[in-house]
PDB file of N, CA and C in Angstrom:
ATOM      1  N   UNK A   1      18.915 -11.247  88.371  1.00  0.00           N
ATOM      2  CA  UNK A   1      19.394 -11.858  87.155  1.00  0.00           C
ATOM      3  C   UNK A   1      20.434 -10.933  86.522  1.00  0.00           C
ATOM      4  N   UNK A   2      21.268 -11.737  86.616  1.00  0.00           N
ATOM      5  CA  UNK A   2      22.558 -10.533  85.643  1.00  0.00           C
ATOM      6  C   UNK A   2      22.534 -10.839  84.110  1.00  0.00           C
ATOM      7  N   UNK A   3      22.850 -10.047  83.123  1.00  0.00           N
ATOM      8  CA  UNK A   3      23.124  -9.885  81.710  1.00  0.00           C
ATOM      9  C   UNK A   3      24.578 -10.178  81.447  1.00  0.00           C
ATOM     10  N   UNK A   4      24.788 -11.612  81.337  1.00  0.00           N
ATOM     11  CA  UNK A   4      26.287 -11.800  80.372  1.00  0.00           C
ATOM     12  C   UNK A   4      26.572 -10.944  79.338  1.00  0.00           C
ATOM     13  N   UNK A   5      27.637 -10.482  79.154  1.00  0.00           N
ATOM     14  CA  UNK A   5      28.102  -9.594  78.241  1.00  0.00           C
ATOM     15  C   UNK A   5      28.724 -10.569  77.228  1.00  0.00           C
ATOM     16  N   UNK A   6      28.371 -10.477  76.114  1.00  0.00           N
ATOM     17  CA  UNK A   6      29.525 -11.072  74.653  1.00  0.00           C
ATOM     18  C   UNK A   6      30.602 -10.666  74.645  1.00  0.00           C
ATOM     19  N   UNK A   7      31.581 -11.645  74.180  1.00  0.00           N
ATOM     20  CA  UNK A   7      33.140 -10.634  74.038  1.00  0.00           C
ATOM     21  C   UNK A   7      33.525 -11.439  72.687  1.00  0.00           C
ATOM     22  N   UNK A   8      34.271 -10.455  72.129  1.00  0.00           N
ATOM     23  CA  UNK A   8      34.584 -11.064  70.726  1.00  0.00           C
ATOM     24  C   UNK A   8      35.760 -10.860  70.774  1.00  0.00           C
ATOM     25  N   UNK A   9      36.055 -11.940  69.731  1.00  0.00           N
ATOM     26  CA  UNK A   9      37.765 -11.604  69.481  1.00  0.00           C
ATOM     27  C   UNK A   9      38.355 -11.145  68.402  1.00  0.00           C
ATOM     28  N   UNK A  10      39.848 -10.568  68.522  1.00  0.00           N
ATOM     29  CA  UNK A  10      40.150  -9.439  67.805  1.00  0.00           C
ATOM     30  C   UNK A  10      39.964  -9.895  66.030  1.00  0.00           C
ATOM     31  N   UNK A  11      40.145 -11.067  65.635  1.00  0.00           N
ATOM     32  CA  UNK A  11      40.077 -11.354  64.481  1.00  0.00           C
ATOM     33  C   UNK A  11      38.368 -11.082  64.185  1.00  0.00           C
ATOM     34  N   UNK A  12      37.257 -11.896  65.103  1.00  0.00           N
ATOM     35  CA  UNK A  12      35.843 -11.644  64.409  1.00  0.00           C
ATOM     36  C   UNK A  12      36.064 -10.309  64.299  1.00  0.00           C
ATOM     37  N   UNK A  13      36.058  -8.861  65.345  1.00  0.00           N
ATOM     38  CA  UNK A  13      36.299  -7.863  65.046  1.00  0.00           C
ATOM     39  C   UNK A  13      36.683  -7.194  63.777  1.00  0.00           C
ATOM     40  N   UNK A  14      38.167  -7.726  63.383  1.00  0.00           N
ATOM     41  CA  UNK A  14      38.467  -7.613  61.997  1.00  0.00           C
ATOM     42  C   UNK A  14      37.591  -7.870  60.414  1.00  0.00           C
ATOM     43  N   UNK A  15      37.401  -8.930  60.892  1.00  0.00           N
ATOM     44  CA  UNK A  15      36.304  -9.838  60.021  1.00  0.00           C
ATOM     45  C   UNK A  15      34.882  -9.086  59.517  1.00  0.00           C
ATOM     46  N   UNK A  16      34.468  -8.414  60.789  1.00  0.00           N
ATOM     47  CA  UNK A  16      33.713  -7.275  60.473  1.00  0.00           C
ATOM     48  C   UNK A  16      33.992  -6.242  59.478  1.00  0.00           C
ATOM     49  N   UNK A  17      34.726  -5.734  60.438  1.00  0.00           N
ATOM     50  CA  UNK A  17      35.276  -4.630  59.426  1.00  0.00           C
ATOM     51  C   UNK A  17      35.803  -4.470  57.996  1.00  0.00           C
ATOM     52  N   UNK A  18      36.334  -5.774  58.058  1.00  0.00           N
ATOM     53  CA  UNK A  18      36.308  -6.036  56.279  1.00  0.00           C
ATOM     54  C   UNK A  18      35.159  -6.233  55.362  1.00  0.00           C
ATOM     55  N   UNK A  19      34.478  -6.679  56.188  1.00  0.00           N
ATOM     56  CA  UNK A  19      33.236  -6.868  55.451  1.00  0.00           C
ATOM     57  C   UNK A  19      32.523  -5.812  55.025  1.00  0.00           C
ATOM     58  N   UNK A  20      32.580  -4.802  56.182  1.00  0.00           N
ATOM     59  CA  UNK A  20      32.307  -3.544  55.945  1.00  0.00           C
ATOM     60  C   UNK A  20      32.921  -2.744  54.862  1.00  0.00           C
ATOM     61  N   UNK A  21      34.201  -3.062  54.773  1.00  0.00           N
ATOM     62  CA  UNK A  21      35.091  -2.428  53.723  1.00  0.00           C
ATOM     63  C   UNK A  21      34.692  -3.110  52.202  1.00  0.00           C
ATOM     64  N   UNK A  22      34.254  -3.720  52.252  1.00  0.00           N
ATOM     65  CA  UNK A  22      33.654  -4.641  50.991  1.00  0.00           C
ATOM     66  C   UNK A  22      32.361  -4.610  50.648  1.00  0.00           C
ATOM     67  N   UNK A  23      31.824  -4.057  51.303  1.00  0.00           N
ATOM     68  CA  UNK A  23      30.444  -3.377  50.724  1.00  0.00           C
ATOM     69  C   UNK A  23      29.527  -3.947  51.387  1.00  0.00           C
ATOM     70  N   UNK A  24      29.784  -4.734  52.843  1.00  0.00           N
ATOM     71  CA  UNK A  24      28.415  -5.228  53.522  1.00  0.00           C
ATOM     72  C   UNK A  24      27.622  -3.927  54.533  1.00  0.00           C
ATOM     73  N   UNK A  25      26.286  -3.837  54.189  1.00  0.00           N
ATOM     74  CA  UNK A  25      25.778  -2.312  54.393  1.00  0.00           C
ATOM     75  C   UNK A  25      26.271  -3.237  56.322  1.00  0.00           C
ATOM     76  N   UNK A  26      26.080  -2.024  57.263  1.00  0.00           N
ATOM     77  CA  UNK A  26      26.354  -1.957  58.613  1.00  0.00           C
ATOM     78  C   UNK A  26      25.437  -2.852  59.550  1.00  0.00           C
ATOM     79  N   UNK A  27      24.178  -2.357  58.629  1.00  0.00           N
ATOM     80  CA  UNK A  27      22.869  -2.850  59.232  1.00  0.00           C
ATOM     81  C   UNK A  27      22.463  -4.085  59.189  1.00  0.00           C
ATOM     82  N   UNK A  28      22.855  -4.888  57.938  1.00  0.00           N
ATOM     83  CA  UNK A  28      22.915  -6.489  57.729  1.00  0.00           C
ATOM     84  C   UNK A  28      23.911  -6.933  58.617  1.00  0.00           C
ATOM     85  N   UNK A  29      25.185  -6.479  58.926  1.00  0.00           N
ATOM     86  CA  UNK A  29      25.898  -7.536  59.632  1.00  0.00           C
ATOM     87  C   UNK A  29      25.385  -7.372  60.785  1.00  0.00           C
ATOM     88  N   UNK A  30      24.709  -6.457  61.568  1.00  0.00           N
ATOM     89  CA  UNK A  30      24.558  -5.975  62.995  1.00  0.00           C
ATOM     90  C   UNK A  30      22.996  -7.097  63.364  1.00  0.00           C
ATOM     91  N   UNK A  31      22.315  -7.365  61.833  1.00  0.00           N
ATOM     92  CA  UNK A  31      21.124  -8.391  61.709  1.00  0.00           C
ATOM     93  C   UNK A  31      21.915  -9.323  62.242  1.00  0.00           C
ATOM     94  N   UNK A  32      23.051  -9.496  60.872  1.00  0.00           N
ATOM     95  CA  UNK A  32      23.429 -11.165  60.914  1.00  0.00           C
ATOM     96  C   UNK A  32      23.980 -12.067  62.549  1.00  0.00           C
ATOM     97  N   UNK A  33      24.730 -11.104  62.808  1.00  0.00           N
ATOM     98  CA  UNK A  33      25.258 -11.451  64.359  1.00  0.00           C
ATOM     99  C   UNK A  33      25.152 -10.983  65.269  1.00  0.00           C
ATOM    100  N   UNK A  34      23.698 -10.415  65.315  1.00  0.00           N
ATOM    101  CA  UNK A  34      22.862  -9.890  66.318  1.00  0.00           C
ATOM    102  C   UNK A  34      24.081  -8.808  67.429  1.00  0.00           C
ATOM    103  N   UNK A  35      24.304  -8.040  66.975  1.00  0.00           N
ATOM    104  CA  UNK A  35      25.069  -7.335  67.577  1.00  0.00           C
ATOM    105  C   UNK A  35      24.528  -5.548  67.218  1.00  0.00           C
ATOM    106  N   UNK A  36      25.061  -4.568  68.354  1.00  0.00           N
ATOM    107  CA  UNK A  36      24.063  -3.574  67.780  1.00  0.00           C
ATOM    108  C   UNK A  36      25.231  -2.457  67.224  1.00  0.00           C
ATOM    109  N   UNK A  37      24.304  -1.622  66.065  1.00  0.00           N
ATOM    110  CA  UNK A  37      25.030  -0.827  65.291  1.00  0.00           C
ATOM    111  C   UNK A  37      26.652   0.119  65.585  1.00  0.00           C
ATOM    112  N   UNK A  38      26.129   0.696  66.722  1.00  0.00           N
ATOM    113  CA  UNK A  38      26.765   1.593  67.270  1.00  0.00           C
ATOM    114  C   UNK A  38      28.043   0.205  67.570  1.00  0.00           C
ATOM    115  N   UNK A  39      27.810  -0.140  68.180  1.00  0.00           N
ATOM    116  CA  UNK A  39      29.392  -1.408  68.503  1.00  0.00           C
ATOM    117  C   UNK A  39      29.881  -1.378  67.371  1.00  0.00           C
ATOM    118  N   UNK A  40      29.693  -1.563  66.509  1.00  0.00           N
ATOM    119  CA  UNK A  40      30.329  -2.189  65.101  1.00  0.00           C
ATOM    120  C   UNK A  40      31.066  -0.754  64.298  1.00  0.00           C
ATOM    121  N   UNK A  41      30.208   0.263  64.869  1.00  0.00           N
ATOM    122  CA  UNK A  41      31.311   1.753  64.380  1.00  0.00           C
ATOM    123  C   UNK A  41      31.973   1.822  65.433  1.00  0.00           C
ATOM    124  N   UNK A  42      31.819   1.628  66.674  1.00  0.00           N
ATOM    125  CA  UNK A  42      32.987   1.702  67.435  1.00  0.00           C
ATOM    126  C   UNK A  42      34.266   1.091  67.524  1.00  0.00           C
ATOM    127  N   UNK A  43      34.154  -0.443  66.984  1.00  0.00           N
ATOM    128  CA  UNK A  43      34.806  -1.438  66.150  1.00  0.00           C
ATOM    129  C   UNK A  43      36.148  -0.255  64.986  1.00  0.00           C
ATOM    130  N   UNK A  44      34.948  -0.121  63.988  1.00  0.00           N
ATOM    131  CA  UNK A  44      35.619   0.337  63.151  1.00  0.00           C
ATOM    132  C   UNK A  44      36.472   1.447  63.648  1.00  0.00           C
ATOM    133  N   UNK A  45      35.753   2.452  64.458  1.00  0.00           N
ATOM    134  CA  UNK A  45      36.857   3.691  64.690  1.00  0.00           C
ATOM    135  C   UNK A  45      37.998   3.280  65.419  1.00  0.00           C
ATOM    136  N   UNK A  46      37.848   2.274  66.190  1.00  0.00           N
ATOM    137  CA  UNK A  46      39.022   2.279  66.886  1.00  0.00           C
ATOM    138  C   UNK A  46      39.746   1.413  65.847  1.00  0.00           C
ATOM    139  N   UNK A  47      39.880   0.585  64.955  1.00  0.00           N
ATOM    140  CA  UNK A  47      40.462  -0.334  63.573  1.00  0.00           C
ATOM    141  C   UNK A  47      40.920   1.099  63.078  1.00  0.00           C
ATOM    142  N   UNK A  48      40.659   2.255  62.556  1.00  0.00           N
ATOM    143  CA  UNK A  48      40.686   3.088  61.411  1.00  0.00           C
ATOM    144  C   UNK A  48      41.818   3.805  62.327  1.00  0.00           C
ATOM    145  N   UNK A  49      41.968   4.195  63.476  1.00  0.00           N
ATOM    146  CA  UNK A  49      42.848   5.214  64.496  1.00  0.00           C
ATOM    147  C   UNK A  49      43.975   4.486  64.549  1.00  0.00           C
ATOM    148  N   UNK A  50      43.845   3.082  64.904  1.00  0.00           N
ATOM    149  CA  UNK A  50      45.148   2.586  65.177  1.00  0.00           C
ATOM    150  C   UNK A  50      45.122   1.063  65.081  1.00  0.00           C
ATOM    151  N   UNK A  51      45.408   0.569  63.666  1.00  0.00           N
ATOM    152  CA  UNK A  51      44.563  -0.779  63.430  1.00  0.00           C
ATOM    153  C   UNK A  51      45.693  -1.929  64.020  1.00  0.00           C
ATOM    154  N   UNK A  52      47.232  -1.272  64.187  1.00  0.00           N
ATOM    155  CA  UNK A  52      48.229  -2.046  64.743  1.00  0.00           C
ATOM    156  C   UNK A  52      47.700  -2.521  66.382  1.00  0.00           C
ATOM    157  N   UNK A  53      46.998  -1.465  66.899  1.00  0.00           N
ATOM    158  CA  UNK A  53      47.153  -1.715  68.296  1.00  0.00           C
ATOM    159  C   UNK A  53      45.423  -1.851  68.781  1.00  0.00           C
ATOM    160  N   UNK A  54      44.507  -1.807  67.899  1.00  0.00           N
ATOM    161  CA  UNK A  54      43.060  -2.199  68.083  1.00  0.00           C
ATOM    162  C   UNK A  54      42.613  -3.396  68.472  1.00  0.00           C
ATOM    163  N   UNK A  55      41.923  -3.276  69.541  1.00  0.00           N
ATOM    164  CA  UNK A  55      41.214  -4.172  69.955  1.00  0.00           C
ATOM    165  C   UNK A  55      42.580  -5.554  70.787  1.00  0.00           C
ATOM    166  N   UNK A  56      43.075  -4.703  71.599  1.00  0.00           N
ATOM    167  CA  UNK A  56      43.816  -5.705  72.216  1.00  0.00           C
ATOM    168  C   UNK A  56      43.511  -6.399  73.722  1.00  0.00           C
ATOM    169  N   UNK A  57      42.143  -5.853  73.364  1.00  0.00           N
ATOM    170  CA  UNK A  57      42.035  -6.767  74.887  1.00  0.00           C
ATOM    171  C   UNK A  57      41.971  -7.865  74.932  1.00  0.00           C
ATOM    172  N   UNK A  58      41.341  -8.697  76.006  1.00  0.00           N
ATOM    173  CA  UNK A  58      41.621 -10.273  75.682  1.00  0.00           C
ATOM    174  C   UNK A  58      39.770 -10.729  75.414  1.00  0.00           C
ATOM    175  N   UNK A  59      39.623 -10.394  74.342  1.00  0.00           N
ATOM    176  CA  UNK A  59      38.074 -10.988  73.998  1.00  0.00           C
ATOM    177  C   UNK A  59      38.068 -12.645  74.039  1.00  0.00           C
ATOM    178  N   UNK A  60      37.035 -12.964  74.452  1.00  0.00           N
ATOM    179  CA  UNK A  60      36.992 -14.502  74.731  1.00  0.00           C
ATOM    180  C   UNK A  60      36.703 -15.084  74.156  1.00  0.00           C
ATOM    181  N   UNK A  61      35.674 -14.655  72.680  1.00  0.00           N
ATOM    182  CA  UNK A  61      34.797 -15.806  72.242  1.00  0.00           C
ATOM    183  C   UNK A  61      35.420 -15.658  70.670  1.00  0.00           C
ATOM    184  N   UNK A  62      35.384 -16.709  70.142  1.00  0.00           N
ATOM    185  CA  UNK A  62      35.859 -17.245  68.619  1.00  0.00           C
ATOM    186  C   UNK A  62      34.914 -17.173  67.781  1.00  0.00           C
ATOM    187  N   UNK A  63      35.205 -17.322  66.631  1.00  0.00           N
ATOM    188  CA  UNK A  63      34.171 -16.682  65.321  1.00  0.00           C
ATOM    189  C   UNK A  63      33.401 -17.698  65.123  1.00  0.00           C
ATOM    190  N   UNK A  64      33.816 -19.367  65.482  1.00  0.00           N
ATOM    191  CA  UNK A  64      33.416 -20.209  65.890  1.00  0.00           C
ATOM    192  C   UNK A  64      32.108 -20.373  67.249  1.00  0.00           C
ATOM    193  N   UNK A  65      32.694 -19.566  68.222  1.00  0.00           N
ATOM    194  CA  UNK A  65      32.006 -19.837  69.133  1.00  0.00           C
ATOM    195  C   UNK A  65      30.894 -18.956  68.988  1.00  0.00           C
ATOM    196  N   UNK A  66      30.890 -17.390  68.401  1.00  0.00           N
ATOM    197  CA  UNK A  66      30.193 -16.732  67.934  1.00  0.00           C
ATOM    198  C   UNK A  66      28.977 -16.983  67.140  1.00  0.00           C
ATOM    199  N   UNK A  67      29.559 -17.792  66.027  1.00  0.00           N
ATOM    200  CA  UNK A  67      28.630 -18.639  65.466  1.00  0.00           C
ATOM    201  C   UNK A  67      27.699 -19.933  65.861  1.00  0.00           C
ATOM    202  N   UNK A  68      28.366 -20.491  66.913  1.00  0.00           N
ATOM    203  CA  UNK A  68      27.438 -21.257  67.583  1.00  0.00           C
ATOM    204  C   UNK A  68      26.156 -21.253  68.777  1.00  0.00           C
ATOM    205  N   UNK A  69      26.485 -19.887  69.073  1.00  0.00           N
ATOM    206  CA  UNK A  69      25.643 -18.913  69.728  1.00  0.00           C
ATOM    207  C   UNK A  69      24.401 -18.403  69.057  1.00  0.00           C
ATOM    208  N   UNK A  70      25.097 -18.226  67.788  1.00  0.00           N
ATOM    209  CA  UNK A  70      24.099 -16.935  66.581  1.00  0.00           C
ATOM    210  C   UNK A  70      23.085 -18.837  66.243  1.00  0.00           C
ATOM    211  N   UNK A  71      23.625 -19.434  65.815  1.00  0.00           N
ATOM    212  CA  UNK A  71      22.698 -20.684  65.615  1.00  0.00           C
ATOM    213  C   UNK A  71      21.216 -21.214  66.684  1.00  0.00           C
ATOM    214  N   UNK A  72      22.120 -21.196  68.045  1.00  0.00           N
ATOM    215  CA  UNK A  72      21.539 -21.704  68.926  1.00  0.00           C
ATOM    216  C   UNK A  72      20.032 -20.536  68.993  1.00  0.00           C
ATOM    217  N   UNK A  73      20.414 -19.496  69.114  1.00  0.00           N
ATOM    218  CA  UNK A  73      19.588 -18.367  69.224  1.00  0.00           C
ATOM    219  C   UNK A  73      18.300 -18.943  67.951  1.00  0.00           C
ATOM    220  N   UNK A  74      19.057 -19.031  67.034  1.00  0.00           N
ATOM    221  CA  UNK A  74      17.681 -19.227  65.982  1.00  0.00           C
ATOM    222  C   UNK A  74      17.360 -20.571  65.926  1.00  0.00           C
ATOM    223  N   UNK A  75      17.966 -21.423  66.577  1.00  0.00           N
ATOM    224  CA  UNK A  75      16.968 -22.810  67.157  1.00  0.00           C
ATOM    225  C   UNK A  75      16.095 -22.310  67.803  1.00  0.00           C
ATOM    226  N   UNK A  76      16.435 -22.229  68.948  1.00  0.00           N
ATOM    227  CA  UNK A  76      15.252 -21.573  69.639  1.00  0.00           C
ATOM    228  C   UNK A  76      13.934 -21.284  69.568  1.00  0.00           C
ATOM    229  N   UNK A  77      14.641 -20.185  68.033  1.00  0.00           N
ATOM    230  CA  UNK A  77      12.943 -18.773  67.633  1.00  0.00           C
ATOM    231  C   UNK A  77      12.483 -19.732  66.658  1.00  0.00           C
ATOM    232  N   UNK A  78      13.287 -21.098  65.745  1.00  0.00           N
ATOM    233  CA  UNK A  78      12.608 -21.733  65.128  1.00  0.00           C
ATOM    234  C   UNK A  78      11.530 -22.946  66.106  1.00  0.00           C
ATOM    235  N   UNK A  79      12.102 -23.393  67.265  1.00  0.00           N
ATOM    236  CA  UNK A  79      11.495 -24.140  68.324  1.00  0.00           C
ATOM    237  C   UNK A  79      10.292 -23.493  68.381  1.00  0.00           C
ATOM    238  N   UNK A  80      10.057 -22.130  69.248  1.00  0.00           N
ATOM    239  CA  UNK A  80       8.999 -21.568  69.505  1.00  0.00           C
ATOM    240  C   UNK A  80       7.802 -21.287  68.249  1.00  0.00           C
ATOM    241  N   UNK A  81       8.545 -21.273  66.980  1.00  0.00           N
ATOM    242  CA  UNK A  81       7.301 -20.721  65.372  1.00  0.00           C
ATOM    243  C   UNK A  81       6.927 -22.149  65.713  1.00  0.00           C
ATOM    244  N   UNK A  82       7.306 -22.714  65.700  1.00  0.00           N
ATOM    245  CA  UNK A  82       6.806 -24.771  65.686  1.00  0.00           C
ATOM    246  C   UNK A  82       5.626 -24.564  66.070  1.00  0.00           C
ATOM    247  N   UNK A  83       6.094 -24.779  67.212  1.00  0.00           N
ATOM    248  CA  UNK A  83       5.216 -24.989  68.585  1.00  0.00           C
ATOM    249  C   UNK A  83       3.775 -24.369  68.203  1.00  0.00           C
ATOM    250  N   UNK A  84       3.952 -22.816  68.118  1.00  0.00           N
ATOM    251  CA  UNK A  84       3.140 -21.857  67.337  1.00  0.00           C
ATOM    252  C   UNK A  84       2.384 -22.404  66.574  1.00  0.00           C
ATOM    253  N   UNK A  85       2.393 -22.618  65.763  1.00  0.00           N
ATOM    254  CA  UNK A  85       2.413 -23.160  64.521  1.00  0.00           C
ATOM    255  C   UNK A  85       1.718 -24.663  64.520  1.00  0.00           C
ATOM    256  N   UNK A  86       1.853 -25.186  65.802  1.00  0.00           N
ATOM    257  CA  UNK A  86       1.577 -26.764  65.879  1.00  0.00           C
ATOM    258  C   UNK A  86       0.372 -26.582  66.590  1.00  0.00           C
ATOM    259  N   UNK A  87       0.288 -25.639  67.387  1.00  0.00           N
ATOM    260  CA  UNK A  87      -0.767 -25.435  68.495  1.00  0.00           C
ATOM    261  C   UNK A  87      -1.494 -24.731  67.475  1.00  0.00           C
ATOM    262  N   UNK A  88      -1.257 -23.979  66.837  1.00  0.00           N
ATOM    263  CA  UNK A  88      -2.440 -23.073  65.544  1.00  0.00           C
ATOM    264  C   UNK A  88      -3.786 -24.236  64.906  1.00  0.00           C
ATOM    265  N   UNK A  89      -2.726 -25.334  64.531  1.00  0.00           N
ATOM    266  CA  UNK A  89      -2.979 -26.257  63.333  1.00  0.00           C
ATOM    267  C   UNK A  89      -4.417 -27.210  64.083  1.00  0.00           C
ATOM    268  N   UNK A  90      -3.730 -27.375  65.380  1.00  0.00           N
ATOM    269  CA  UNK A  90      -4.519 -27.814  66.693  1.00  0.00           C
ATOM    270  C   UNK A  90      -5.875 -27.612  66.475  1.00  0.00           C
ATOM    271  N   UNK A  91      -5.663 -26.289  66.936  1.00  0.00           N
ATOM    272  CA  UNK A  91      -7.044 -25.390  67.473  1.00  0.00           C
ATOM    273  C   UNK A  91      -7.919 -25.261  65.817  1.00  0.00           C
ATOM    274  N   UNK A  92      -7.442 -24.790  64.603  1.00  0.00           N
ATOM    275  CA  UNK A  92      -8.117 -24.941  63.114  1.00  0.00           C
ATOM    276  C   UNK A  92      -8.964 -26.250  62.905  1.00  0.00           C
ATOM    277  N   UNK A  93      -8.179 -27.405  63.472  1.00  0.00           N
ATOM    278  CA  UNK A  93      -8.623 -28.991  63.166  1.00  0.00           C
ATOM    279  C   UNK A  93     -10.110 -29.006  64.196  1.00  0.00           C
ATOM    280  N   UNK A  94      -9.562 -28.520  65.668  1.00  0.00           N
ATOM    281  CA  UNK A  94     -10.771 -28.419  65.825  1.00  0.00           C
ATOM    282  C   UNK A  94     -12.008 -28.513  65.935  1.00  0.00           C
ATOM    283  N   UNK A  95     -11.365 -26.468  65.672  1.00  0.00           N
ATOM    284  CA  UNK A  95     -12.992 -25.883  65.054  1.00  0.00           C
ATOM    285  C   UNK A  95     -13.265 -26.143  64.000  1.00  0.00           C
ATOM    286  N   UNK A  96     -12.785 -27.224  63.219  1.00  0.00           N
ATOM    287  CA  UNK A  96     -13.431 -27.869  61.752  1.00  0.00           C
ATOM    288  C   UNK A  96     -14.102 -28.750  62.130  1.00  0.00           C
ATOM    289  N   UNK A  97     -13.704 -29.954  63.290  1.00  0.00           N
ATOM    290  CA  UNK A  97     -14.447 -30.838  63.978  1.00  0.00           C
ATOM    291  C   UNK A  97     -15.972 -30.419  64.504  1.00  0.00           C
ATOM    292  N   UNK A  98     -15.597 -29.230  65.188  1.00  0.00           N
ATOM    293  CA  UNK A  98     -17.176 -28.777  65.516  1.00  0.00           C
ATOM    294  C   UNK A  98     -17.942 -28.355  64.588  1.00  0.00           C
ATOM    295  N   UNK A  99     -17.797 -27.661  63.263  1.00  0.00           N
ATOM    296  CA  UNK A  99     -18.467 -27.511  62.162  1.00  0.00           C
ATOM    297  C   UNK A  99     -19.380 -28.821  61.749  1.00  0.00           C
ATOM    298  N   UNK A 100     -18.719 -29.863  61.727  1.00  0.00           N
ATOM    299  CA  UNK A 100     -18.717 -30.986  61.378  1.00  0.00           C
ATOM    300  C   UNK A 100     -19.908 -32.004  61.632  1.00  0.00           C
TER     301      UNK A 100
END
């Protein structure tokens, strides 16, 4: 099984970093778009060294597409609490039945 790699593009990149510059602590955005800390200072250092020529590779995915990813992900973890949650309610009803 291989691990797809994310690629972002140079504007989400930016987008970050402003945010950062605006007072969003490091650790919330790295929550918000599941991305990990250290990337997001690496982001920035290379923005802060040379912000004309940062991040010019050809990242693939849109702030759009980014976001439809970050969604899907928490369908998902909301799918699975359900389920959880449905099967809990299950098993309570039950063992109220057998009380009964």
């Amino acid at each position: 099984m291989s691990i797809q790699r994310r690629k972002f593009s140079k504007e989400f990149k930016i987008q970050i970093i402003h945010e950062i510059e605006n007072g969003t602590p490091v650790a919330q955005l790295s929550r918000q778009h599941e991305i990990q800390e250290s990337l997001i200072h690496k982001w920035r250092k290379q923005y802060q060294q040379n912000p004309a020529n940062a991040f010019s590779g050809n990242g693939k995915i849109s702030t759009q597409e980014a976001r439809i990813a970050q969604l899907e992900r928490m369908l998902g973890k909301l799918y699975l609490e359900k389920e959880f949650l449905k099967k809990t309610v299950e098993h309570l009803e039950m063992l109220r039945s057998q009380k009964n």
